[in-house]
Every structure is written in structure tokens, then in C-alpha cells.
ModelCIF file with pLDDT and N, C-alpha, C, O atoms, coordinates in Angstrom:
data_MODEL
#
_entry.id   MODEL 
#
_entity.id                         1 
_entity.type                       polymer 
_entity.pdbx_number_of_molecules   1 
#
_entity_poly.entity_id                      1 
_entity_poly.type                           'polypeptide(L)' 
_entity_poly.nstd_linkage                   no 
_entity_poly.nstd_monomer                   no 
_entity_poly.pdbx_seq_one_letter_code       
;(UNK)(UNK)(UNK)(UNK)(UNK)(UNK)(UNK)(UNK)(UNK)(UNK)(UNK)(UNK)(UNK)(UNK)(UNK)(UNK)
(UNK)(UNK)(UNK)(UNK)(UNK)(UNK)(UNK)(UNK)(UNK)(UNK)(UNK)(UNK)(UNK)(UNK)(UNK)(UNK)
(UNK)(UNK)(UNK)(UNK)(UNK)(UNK)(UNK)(UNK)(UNK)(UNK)(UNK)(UNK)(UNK)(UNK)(UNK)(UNK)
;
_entity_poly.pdbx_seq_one_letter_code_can   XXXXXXXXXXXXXXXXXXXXXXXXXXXXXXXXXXXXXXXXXXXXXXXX 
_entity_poly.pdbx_strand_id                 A 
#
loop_
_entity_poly_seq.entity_id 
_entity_poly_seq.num 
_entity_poly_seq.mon_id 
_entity_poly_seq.hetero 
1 1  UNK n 
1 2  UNK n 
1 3  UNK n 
1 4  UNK n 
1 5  UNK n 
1 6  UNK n 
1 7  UNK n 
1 8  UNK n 
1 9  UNK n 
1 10 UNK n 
1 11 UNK n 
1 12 UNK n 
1 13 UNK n 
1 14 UNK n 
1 15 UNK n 
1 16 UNK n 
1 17 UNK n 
1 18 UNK n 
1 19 UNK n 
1 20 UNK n 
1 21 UNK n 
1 22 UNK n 
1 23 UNK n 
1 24 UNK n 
1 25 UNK n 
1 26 UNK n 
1 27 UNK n 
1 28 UNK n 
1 29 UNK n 
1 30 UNK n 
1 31 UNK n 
1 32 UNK n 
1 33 UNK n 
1 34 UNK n 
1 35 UNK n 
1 36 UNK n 
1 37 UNK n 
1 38 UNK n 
1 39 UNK n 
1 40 UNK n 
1 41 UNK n 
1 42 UNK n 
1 43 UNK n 
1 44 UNK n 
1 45 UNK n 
1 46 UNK n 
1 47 UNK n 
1 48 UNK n 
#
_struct_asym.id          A 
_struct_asym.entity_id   1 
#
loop_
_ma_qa_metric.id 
_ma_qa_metric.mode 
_ma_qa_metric.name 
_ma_qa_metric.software_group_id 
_ma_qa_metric.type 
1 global pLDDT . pLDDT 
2 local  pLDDT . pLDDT 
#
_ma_qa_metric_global.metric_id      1 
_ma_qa_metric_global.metric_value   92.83 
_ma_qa_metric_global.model_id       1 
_ma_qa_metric_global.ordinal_id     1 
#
loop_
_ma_qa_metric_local.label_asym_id 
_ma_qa_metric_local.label_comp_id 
_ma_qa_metric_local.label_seq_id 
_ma_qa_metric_local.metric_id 
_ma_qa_metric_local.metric_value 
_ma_qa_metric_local.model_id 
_ma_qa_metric_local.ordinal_id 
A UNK 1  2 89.00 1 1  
A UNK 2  2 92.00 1 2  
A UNK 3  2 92.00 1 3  
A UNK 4  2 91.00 1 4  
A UNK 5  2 91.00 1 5  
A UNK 6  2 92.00 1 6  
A UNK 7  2 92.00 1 7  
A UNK 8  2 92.00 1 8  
A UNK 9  2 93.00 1 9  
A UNK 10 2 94.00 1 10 
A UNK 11 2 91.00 1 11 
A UNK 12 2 93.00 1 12 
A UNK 13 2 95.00 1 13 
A UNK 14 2 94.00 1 14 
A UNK 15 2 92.00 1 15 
A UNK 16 2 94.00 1 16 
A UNK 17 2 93.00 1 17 
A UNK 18 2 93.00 1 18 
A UNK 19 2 93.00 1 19 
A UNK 20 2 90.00 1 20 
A UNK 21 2 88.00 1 21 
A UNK 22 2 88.00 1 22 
A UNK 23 2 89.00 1 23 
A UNK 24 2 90.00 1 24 
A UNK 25 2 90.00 1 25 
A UNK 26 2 91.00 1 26 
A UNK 27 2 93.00 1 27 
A UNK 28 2 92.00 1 28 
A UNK 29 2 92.00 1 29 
A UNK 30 2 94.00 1 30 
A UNK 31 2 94.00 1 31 
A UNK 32 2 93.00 1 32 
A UNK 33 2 94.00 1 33 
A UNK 34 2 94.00 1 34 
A UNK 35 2 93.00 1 35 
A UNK 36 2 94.00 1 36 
A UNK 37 2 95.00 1 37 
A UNK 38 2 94.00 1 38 
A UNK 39 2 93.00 1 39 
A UNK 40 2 96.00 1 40 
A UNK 41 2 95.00 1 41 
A UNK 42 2 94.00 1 42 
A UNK 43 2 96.00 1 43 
A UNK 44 2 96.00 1 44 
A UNK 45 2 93.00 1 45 
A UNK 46 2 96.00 1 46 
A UNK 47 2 96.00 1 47 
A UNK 48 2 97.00 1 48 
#
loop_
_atom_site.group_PDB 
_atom_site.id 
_atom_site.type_symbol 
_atom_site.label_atom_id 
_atom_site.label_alt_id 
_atom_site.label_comp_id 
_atom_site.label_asym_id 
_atom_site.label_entity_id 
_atom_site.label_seq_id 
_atom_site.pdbx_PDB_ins_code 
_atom_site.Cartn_x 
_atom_site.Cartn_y 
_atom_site.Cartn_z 
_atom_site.occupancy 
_atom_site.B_iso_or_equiv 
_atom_site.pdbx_formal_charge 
_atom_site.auth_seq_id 
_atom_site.auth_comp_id 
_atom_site.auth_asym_id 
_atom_site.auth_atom_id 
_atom_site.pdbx_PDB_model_num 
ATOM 1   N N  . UNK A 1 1  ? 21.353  -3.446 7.886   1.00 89.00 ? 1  UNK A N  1 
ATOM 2   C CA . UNK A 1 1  ? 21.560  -2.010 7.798   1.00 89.00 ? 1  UNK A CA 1 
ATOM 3   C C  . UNK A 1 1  ? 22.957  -1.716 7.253   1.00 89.00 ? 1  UNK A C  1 
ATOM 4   O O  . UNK A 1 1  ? 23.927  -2.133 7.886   1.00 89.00 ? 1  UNK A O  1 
ATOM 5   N N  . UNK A 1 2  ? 23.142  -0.950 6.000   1.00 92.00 ? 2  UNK A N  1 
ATOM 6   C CA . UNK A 1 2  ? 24.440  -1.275 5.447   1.00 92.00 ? 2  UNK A CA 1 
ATOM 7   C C  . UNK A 1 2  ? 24.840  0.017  6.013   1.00 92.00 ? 2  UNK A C  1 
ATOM 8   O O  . UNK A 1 2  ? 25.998  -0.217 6.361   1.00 92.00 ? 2  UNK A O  1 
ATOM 9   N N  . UNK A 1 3  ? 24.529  1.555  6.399   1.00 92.00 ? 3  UNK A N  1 
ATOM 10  C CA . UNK A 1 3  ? 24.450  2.407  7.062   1.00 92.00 ? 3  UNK A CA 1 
ATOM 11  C C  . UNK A 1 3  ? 25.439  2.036  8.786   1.00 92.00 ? 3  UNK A C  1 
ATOM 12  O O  . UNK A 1 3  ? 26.434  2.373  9.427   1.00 92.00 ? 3  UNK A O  1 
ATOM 13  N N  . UNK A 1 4  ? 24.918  1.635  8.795   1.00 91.00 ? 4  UNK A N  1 
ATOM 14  C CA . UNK A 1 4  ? 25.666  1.004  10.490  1.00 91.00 ? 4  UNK A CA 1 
ATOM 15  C C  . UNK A 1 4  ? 26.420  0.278  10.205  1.00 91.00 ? 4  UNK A C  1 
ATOM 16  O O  . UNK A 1 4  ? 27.271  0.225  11.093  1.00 91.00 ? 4  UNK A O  1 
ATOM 17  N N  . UNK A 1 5  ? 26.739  -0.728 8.980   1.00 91.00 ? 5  UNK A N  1 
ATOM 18  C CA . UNK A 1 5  ? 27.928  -1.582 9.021   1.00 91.00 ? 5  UNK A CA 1 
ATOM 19  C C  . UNK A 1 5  ? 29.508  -0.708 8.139   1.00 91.00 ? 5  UNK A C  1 
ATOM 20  O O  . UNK A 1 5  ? 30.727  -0.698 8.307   1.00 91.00 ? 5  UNK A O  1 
ATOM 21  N N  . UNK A 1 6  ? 28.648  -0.174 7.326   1.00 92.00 ? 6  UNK A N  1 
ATOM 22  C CA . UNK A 1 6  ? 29.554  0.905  6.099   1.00 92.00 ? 6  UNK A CA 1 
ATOM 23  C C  . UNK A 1 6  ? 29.760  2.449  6.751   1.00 92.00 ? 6  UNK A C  1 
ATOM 24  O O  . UNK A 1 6  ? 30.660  3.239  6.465   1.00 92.00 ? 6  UNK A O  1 
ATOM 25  N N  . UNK A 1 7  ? 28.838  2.610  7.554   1.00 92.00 ? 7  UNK A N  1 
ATOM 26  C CA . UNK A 1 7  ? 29.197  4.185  7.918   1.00 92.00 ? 7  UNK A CA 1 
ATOM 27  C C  . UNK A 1 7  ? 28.917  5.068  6.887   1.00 92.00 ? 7  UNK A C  1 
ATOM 28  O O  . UNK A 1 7  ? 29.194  6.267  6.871   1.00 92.00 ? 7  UNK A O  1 
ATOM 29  N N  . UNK A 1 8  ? 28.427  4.504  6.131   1.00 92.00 ? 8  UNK A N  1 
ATOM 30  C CA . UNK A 1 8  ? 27.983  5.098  4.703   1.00 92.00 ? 8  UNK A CA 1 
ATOM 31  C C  . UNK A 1 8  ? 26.311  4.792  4.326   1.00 92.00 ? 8  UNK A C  1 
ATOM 32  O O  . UNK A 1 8  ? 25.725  3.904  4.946   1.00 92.00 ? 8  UNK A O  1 
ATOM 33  N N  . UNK A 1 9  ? 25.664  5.525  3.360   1.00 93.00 ? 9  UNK A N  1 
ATOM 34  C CA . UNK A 1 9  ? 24.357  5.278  3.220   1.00 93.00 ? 9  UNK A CA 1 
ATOM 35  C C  . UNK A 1 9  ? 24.812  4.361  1.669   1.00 93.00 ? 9  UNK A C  1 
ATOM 36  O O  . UNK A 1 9  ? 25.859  4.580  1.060   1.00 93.00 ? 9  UNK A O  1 
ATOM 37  N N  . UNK A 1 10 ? 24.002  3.564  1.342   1.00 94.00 ? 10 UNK A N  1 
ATOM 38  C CA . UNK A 1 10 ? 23.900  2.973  -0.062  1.00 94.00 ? 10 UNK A CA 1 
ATOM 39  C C  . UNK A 1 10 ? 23.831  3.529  -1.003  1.00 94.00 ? 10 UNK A C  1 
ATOM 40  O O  . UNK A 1 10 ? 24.111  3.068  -2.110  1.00 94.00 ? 10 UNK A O  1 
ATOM 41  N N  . UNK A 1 11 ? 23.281  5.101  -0.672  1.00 91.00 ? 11 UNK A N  1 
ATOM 42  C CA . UNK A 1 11 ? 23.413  5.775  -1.977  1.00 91.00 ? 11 UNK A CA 1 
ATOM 43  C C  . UNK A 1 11 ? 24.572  6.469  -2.126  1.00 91.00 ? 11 UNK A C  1 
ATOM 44  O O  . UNK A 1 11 ? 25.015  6.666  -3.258  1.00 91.00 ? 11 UNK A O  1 
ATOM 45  N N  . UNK A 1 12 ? 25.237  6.945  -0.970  1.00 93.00 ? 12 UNK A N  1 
ATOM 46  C CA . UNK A 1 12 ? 26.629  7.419  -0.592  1.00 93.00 ? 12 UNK A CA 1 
ATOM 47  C C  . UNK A 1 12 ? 27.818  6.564  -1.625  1.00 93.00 ? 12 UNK A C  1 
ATOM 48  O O  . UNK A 1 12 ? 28.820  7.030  -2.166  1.00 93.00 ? 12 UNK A O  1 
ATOM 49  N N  . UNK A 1 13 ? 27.353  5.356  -1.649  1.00 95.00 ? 13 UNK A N  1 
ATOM 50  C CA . UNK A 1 13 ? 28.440  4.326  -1.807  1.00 95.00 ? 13 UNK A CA 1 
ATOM 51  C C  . UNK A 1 13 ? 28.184  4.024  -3.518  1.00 95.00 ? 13 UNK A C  1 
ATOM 52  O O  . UNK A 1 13 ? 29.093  3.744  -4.299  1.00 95.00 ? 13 UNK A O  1 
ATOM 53  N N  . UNK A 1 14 ? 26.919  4.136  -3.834  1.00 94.00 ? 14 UNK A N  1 
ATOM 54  C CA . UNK A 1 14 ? 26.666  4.029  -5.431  1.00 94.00 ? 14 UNK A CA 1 
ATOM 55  C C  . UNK A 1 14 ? 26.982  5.118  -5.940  1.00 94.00 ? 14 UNK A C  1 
ATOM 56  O O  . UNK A 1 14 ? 27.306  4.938  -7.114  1.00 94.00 ? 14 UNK A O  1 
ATOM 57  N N  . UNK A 1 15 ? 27.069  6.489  -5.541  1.00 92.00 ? 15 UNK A N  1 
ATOM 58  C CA . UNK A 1 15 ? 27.859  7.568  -6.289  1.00 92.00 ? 15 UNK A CA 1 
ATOM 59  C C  . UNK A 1 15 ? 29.540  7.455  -6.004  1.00 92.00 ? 15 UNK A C  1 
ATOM 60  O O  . UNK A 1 15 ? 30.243  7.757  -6.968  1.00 92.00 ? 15 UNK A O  1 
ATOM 61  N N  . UNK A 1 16 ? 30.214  7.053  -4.782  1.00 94.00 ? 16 UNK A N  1 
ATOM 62  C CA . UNK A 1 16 ? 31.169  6.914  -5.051  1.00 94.00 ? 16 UNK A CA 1 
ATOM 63  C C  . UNK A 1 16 ? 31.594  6.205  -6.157  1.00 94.00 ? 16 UNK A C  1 
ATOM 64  O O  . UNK A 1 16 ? 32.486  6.770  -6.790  1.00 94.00 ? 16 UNK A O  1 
ATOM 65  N N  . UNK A 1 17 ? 31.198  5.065  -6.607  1.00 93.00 ? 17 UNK A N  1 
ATOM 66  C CA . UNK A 1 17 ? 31.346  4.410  -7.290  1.00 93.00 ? 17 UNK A CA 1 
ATOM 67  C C  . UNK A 1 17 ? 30.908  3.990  -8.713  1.00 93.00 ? 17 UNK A C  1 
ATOM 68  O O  . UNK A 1 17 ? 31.095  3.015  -9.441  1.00 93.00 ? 17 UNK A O  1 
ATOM 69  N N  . UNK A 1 18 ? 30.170  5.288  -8.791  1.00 93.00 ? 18 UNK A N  1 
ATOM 70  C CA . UNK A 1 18 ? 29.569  5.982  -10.047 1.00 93.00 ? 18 UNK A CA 1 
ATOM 71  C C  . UNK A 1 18 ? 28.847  5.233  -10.473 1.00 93.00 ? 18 UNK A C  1 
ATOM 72  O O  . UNK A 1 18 ? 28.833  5.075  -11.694 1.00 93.00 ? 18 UNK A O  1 
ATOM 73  N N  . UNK A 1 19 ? 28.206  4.687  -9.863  1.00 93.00 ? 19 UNK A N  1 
ATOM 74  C CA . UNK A 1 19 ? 26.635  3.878  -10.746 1.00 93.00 ? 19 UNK A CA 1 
ATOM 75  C C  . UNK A 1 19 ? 25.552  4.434  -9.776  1.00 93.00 ? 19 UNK A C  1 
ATOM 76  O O  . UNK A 1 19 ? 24.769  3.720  -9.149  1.00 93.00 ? 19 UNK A O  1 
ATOM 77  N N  . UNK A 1 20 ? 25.592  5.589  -9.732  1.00 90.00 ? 20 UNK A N  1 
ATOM 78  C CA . UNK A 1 20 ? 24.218  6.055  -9.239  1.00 90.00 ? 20 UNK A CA 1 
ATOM 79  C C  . UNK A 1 20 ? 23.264  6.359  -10.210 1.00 90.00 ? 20 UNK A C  1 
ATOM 80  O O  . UNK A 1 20 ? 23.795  7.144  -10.996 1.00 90.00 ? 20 UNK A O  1 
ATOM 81  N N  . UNK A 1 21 ? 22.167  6.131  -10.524 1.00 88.00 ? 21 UNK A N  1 
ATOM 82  C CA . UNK A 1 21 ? 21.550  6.477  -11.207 1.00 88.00 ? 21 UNK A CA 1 
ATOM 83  C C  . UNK A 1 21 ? 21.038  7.770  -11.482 1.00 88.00 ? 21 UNK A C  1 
ATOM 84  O O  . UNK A 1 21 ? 20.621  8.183  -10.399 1.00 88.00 ? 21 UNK A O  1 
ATOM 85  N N  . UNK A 1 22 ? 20.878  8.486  -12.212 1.00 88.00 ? 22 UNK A N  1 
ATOM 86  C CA . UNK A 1 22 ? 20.511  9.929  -13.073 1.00 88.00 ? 22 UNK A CA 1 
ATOM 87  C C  . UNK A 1 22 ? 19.475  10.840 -11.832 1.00 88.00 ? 22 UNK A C  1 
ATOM 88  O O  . UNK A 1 22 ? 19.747  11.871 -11.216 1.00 88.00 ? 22 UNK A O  1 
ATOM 89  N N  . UNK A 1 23 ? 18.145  9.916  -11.791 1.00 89.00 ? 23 UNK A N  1 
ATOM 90  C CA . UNK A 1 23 ? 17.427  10.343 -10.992 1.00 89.00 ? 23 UNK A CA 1 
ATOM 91  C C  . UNK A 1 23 ? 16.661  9.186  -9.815  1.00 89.00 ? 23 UNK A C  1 
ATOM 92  O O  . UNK A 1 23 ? 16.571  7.971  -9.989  1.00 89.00 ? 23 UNK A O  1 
ATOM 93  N N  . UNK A 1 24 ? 16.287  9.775  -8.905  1.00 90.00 ? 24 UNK A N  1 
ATOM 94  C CA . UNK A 1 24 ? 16.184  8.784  -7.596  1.00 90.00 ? 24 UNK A CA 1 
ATOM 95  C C  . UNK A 1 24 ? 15.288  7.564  -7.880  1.00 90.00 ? 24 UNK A C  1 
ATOM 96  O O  . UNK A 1 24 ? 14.578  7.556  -8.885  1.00 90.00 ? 24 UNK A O  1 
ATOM 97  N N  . UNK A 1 25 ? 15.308  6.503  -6.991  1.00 90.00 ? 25 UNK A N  1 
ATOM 98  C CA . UNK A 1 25 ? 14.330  5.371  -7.194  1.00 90.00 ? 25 UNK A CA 1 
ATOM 99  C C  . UNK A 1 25 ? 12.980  5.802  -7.084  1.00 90.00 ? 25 UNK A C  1 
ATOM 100 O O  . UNK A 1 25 ? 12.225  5.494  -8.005  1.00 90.00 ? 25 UNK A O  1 
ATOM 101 N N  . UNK A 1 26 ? 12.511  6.499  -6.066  1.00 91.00 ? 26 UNK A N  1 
ATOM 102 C CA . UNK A 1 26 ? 11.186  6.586  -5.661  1.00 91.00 ? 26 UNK A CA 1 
ATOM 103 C C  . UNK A 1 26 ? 10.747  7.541  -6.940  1.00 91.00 ? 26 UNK A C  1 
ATOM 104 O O  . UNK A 1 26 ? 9.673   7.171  -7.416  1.00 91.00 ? 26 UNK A O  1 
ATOM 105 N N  . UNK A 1 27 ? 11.357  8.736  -7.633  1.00 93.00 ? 27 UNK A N  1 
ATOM 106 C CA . UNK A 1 27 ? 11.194  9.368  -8.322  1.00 93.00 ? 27 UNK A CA 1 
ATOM 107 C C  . UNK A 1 27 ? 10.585  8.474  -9.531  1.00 93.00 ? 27 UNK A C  1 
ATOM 108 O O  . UNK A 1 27 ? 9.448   8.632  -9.976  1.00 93.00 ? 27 UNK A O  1 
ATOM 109 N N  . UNK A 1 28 ? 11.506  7.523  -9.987  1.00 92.00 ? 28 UNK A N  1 
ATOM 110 C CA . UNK A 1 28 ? 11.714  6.730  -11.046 1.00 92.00 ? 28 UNK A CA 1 
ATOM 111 C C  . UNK A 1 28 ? 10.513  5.998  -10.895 1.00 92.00 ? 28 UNK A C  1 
ATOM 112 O O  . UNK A 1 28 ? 9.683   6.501  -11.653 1.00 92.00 ? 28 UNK A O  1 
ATOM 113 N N  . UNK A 1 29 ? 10.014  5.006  -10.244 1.00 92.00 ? 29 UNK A N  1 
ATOM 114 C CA . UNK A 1 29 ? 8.964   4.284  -9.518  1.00 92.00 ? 29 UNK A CA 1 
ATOM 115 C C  . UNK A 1 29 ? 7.186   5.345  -9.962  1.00 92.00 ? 29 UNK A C  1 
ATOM 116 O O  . UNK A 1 29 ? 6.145   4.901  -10.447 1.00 92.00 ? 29 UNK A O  1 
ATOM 117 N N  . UNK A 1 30 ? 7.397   6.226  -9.697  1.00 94.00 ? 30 UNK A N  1 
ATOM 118 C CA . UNK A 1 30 ? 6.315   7.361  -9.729  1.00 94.00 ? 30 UNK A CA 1 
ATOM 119 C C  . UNK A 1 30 ? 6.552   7.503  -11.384 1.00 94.00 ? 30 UNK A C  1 
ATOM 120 O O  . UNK A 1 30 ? 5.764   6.846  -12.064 1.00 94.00 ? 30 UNK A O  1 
ATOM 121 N N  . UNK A 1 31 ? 7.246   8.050  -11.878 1.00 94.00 ? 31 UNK A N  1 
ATOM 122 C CA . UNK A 1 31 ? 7.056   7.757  -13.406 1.00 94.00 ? 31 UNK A CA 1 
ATOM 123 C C  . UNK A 1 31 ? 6.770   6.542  -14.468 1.00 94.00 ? 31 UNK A C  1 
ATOM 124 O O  . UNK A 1 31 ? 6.388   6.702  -15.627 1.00 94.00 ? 31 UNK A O  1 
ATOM 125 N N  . UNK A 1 32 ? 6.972   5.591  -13.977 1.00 93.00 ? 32 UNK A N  1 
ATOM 126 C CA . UNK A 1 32 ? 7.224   4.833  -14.513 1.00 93.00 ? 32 UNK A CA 1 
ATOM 127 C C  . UNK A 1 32 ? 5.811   3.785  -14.282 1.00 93.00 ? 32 UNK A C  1 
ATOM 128 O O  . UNK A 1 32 ? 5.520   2.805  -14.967 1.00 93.00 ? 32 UNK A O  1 
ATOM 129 N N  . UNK A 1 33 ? 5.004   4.383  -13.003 1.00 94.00 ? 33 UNK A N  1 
ATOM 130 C CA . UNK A 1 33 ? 3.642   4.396  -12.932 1.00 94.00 ? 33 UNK A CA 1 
ATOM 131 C C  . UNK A 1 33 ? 2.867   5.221  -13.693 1.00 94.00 ? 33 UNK A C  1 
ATOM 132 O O  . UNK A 1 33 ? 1.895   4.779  -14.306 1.00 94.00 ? 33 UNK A O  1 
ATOM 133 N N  . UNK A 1 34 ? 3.266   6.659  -13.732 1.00 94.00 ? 34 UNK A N  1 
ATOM 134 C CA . UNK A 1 34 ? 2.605   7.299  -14.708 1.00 94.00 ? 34 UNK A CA 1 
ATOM 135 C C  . UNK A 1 34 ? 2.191   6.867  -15.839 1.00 94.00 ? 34 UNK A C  1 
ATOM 136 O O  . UNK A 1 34 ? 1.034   6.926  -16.258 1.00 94.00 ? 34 UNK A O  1 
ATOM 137 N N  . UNK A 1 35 ? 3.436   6.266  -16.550 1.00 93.00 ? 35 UNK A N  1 
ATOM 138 C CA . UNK A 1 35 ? 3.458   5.711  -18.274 1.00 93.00 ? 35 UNK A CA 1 
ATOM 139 C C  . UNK A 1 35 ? 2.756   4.560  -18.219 1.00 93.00 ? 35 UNK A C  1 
ATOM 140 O O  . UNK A 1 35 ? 2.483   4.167  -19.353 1.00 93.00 ? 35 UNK A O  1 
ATOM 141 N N  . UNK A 1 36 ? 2.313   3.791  -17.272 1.00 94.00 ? 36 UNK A N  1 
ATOM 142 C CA . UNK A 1 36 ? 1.850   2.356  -17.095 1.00 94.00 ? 36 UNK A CA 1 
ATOM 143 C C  . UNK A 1 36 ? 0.026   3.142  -17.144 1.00 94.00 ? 36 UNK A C  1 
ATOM 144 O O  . UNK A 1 36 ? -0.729  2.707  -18.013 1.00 94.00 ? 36 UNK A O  1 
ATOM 145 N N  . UNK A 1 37 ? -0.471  4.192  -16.224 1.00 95.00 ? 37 UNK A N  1 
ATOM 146 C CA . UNK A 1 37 ? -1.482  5.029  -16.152 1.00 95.00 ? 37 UNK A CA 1 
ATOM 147 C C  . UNK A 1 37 ? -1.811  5.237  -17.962 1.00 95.00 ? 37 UNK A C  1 
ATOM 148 O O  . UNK A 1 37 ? -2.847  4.807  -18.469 1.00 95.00 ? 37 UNK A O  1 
ATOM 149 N N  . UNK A 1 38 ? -1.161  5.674  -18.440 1.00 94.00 ? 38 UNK A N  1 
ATOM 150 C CA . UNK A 1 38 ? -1.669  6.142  -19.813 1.00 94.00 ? 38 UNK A CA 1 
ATOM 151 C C  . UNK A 1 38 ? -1.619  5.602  -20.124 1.00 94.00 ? 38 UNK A C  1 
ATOM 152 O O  . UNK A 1 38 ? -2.754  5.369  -20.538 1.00 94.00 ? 38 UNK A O  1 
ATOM 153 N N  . UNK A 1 39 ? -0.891  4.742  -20.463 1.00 93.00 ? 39 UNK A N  1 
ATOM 154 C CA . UNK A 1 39 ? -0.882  3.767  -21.651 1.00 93.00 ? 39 UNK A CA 1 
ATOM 155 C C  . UNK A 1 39 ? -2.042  2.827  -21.592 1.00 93.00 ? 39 UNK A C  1 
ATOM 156 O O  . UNK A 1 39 ? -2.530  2.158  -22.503 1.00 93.00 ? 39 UNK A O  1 
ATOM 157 N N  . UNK A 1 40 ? -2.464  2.934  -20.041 1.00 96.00 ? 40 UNK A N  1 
ATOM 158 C CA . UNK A 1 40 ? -4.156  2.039  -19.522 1.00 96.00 ? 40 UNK A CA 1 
ATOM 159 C C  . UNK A 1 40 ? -5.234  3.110  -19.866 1.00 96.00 ? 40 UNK A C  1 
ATOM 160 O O  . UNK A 1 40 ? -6.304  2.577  -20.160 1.00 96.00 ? 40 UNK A O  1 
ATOM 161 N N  . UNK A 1 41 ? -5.254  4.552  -19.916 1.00 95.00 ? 41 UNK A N  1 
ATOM 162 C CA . UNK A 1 41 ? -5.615  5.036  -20.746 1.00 95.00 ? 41 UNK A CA 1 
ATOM 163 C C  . UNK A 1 41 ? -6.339  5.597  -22.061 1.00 95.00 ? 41 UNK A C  1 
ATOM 164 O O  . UNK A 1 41 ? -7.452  6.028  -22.362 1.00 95.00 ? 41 UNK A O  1 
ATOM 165 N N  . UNK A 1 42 ? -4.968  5.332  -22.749 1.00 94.00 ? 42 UNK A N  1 
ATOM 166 C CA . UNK A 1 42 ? -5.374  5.196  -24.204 1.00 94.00 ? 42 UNK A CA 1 
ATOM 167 C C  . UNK A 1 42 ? -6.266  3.930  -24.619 1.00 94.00 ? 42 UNK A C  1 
ATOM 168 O O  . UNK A 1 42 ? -7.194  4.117  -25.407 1.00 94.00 ? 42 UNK A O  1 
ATOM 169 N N  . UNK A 1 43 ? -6.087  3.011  -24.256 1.00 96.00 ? 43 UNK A N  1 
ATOM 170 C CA . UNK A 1 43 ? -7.174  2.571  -24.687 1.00 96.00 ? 43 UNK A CA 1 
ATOM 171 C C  . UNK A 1 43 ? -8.858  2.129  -23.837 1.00 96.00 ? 43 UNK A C  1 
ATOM 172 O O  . UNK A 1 43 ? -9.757  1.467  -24.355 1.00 96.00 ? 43 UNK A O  1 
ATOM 173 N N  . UNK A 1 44 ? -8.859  2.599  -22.765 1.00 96.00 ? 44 UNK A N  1 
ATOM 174 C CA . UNK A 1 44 ? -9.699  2.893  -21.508 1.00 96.00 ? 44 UNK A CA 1 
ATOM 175 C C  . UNK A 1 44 ? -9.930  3.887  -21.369 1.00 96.00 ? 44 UNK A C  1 
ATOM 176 O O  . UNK A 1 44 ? -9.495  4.429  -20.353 1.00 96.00 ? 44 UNK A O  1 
ATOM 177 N N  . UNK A 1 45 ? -10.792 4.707  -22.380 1.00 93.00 ? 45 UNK A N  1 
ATOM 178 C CA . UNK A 1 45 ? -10.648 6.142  -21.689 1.00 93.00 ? 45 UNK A CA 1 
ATOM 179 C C  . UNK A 1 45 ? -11.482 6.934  -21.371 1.00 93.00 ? 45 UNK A C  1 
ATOM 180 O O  . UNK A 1 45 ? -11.535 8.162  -21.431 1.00 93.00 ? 45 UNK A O  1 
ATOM 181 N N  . UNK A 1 46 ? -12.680 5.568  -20.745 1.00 96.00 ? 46 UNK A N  1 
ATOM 182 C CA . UNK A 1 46 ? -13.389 6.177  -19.658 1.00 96.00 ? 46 UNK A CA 1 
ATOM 183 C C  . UNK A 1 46 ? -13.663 5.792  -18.101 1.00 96.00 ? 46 UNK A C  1 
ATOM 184 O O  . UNK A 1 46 ? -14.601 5.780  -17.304 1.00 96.00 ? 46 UNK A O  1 
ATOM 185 N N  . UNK A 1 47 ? -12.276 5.486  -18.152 1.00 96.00 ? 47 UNK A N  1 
ATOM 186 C CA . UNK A 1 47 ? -11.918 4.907  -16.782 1.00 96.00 ? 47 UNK A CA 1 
ATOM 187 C C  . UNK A 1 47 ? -11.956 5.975  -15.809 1.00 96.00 ? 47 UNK A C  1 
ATOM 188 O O  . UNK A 1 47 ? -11.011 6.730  -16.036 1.00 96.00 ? 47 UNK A O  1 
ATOM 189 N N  . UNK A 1 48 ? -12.554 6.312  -14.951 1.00 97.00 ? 48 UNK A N  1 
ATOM 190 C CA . UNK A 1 48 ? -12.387 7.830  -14.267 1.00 97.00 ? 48 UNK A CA 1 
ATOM 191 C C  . UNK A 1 48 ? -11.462 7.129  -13.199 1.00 97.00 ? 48 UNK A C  1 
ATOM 192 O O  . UNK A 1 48 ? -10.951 7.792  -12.296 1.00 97.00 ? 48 UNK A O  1 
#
């Protein structure tokens, strides 16, 4: 638990330190399924 050892959350500590990323993981994760969805798709596309 880096929270209990840092007193800080991990994401607390990646914006201090300016490599937080743009937009969140779980966010990112969900898109990045999306594009994997179409692109299965386009050429499947009567996959219901």
C-alpha cells in the first residue's frame, strides 16, 4: 500500500512529479477496448 507508506496516493505522487498521464487508466483501458471492438468489427460485421 504505497498510500499508508507515502501518505500520498500514487496518483498524488505522479502529478507531483508530472508524469501523470492526460486522462485516467481505467478511462484509457475502456477506450482502448473500444478501438480493439471495431476494428473486430470491420471486418466481422455480423458479429452481434
Amino acid at each position: 500500500d504505497v498510500n499508508l507508506l507515502c501518505k500520498k496516493k500514487l496518483s498524488q505522487i505522479l502529478k507531483e512529479k508530472n508524469l501523470a498521464p492526460e486522462l485516467p487508466d481505467d478511462l484509457m483501458a475502456l477506450i482502448r477496448k473500444s478501438v480493439e471492438i471495431r476494428k473486430h468489427l470491420e471486418t466481422n460485421d455480423k458479429d452481434e
